[in-house]
Protein backbone atom coordinates (compact mmCIF):
# COMPACT_ATOMS: atom_id res chain seq x y z
CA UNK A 1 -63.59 -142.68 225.59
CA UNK A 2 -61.62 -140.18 227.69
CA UNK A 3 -59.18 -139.88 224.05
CA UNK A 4 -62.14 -139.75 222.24
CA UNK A 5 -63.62 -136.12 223.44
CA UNK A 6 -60.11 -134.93 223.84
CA UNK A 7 -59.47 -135.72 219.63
CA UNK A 8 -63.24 -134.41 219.25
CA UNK A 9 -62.62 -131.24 221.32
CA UNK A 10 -59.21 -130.82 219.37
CA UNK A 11 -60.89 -130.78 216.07
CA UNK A 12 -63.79 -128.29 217.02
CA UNK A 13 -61.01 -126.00 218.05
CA UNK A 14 -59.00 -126.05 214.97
CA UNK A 15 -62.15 -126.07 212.84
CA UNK A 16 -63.17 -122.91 214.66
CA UNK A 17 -59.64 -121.39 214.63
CA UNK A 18 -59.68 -121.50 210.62
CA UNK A 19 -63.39 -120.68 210.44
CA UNK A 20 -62.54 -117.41 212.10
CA UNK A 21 -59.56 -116.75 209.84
CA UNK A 22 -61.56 -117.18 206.36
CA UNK A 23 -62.12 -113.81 205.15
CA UNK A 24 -66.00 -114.68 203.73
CA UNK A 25 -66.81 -115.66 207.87
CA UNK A 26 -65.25 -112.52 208.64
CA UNK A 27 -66.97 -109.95 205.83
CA UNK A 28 -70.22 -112.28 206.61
CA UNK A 29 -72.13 -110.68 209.69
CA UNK A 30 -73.52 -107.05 208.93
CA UNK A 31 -75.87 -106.75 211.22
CA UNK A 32 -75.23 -106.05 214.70
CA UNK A 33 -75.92 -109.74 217.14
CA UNK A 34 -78.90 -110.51 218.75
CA UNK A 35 -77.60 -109.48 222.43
CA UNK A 36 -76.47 -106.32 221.45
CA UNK A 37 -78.42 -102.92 221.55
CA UNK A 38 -78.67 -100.93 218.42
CA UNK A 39 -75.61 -98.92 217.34
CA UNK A 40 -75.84 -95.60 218.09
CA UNK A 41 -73.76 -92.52 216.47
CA UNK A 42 -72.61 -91.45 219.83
CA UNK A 43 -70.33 -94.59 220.46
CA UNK A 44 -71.25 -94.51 224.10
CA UNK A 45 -69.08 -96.49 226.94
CA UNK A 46 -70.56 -99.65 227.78
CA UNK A 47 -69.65 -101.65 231.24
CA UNK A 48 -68.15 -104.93 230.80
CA UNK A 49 -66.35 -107.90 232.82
CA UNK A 50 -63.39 -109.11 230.88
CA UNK A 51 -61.66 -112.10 231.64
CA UNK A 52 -58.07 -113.64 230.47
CA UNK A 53 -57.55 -116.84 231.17
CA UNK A 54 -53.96 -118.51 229.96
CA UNK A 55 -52.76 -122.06 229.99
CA UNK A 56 -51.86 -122.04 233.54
CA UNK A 57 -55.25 -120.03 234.88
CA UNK A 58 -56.57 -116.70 235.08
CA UNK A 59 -54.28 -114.18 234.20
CA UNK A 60 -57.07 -110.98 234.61
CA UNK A 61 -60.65 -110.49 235.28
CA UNK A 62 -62.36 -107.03 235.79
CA UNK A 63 -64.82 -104.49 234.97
CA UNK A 64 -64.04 -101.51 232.36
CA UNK A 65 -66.03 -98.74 230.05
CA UNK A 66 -65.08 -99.20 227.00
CA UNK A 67 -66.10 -97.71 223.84
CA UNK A 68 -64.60 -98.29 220.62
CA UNK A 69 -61.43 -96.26 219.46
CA UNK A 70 -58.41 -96.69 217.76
CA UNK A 71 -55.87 -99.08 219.37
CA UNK A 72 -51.99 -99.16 219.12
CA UNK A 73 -50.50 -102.62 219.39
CA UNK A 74 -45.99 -102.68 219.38
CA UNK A 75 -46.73 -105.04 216.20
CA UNK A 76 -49.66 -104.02 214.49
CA UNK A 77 -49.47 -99.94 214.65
CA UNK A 78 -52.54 -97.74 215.31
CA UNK A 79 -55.76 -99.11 213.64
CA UNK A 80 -59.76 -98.30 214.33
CA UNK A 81 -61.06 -100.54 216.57
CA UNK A 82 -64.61 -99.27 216.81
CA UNK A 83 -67.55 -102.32 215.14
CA UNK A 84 -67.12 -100.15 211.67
CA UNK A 85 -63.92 -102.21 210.69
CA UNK A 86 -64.92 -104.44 207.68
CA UNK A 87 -68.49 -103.15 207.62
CA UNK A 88 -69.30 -104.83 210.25
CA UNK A 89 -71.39 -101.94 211.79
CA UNK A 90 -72.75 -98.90 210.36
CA UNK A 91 -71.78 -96.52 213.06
CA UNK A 92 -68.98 -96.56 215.89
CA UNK A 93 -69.79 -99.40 218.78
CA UNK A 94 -67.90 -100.59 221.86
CA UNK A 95 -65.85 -103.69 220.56
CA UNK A 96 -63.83 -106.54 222.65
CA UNK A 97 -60.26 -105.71 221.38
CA UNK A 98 -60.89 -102.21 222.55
CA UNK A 99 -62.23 -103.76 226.02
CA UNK A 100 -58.62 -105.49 226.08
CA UNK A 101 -57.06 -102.46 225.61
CA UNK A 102 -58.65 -100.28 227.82
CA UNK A 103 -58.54 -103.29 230.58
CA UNK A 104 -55.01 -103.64 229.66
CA UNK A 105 -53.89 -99.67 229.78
CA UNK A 106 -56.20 -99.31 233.37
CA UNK A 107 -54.87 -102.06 234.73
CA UNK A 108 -50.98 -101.81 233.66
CA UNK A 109 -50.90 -104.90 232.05
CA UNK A 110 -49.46 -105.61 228.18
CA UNK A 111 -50.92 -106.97 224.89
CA UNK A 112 -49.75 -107.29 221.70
CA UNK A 113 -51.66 -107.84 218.17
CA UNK A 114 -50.99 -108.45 214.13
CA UNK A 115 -52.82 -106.20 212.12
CA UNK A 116 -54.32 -107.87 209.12
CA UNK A 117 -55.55 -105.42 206.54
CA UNK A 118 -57.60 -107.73 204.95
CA UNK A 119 -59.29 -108.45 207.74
CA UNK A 120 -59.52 -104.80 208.50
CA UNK A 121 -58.87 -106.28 212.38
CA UNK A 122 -56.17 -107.28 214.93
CA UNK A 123 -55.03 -110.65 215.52
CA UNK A 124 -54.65 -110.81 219.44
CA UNK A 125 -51.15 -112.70 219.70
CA UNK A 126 -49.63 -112.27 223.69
CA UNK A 127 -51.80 -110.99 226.46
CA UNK A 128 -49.37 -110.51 229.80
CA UNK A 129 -46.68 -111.90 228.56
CA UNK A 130 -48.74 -115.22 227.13
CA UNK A 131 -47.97 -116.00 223.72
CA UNK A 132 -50.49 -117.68 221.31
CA UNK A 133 -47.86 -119.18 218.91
CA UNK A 134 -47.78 -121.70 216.51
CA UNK A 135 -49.67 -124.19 218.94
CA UNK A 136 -52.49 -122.12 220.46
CA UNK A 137 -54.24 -119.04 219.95
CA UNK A 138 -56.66 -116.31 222.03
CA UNK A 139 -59.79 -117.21 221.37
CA UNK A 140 -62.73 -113.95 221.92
CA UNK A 141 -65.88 -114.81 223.07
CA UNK A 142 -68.65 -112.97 224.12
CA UNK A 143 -71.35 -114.15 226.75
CA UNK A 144 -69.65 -117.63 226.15
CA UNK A 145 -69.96 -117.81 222.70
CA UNK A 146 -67.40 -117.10 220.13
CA UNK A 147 -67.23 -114.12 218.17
CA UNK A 148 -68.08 -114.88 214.69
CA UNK A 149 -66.14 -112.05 213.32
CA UNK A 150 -63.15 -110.50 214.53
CA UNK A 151 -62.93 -108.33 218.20
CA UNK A 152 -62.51 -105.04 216.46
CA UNK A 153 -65.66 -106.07 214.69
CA UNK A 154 -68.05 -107.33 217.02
CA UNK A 155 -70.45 -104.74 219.04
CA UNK A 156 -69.96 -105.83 222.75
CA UNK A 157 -73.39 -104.26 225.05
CA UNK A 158 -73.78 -103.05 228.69
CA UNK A 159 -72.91 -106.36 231.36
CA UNK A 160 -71.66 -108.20 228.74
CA UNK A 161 -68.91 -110.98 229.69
CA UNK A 162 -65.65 -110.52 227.13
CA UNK A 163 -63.52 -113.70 227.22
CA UNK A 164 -60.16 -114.20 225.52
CA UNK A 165 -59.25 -117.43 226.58
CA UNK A 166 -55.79 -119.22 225.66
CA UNK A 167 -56.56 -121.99 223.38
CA UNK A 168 -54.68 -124.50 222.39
CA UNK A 169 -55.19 -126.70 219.11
C-alpha cells in the first residue's frame, strides 16, 4: 500500500512538473486568480509570508513587500518580473519570483534562475545553495496550491502564503 501512494504521489509530481512546462498551460490563464485583488496600474507592494523548504527542511520563511519588478538572476540576466510577462496580466502586479527575490536580497540569501524566452518567465533552479537538477525541481505555490502559470506570471495578493518547495520526481 505504503509503495502504492509513494508511485501515485511520484506520478502526480512529474505530471505536474511537465504540465507547468507546456507552453499552451503557461499562455492559458489571462485573467488574474480568484484570490487575488484586481490589478491595479500602480503595482502596489503587497505583504507576503514566503517559505523555502529543501530536501532536508526549511531553508527560509518570512514576511516581505514585494511588488513586481525586474529581477537579475547570475544565469538568466535581467528580465520583467511583474504578472505582465506572457500576457498574463494587463497591468504590473506583485508576482512570487519577485517575492523570492526581494526575500532573497533582504535577507542575504542567493537564488539563481533560467530565463526561458518562450515562456517569457524564469525557471527557479538553486535557492541557498539547493539545486533542483535533473532529479527534482522548485515547485511555486501559492496559498497551497500550485501556480498554474509561471512565478513571474502569477499575481500574488496581500497575506498571501508563497511556497517554493524542493520537489523531487
Amino acid at each position: 500500500m505504503r509503495r502504492t501512494l509513494t508511485h501515485r504521489s511520484a506520478i502526480t509530481s512529474v505530471a505536474l512538473a511537465l504540465a507547468l512546462a507546456t507552453p499552451s498551460v503557461a499562455l492559458a490563464q489571462t485573467e488574474a486568480p480568484a484570490h487575488a485583488q484586481p490589478a491595479t496600474n500602480t503595482n502596489k507592494a503587497v505583504r507576503v509570508t514566503v517559505t523555502v523548504q529543501g530536501p532536508d527542511g526549511l531553508l527560509f520563511k518570512g514576511k516581505v513587500r514585494t511588488k513586481g519588478h525586474d529581477v537579475t538572476t547570475a544565469t538568466g540576466g535581467t528580465h520583467t518580473c511583474d504578472g505582465t510577462n506572457g500576457g498574463a496580466n494587463p497591468s504590473k502586479v506583485p508576482t512570487p519570483t519577485a517575492a523570492l527575490d526581494d526575500a532573497a536580497r533582504k535577507n542575504g540569501f542567493t537564488w539563481d534562475g533560467t530565463w526561458y524566452a518562450s515562456f517569457d518567465d524564469f525557471s527557479v533552479d538553486t535557492i541557498k545553495n539547493v539545486s533542483g537538477g535533473g532529479s527534482a525541481y522548485w515547485n511555486i505555490a501559492v496559498n497551497g496550491t500550485p501556480t498554474p502559470v509561471g512565478g513571474c506570471q502569477f499575481e500574488i495578493a496581500a497575506g498571501d502564503q508563497v511556497a517554493f518547495t524542493w520537489t523531487s520526481f
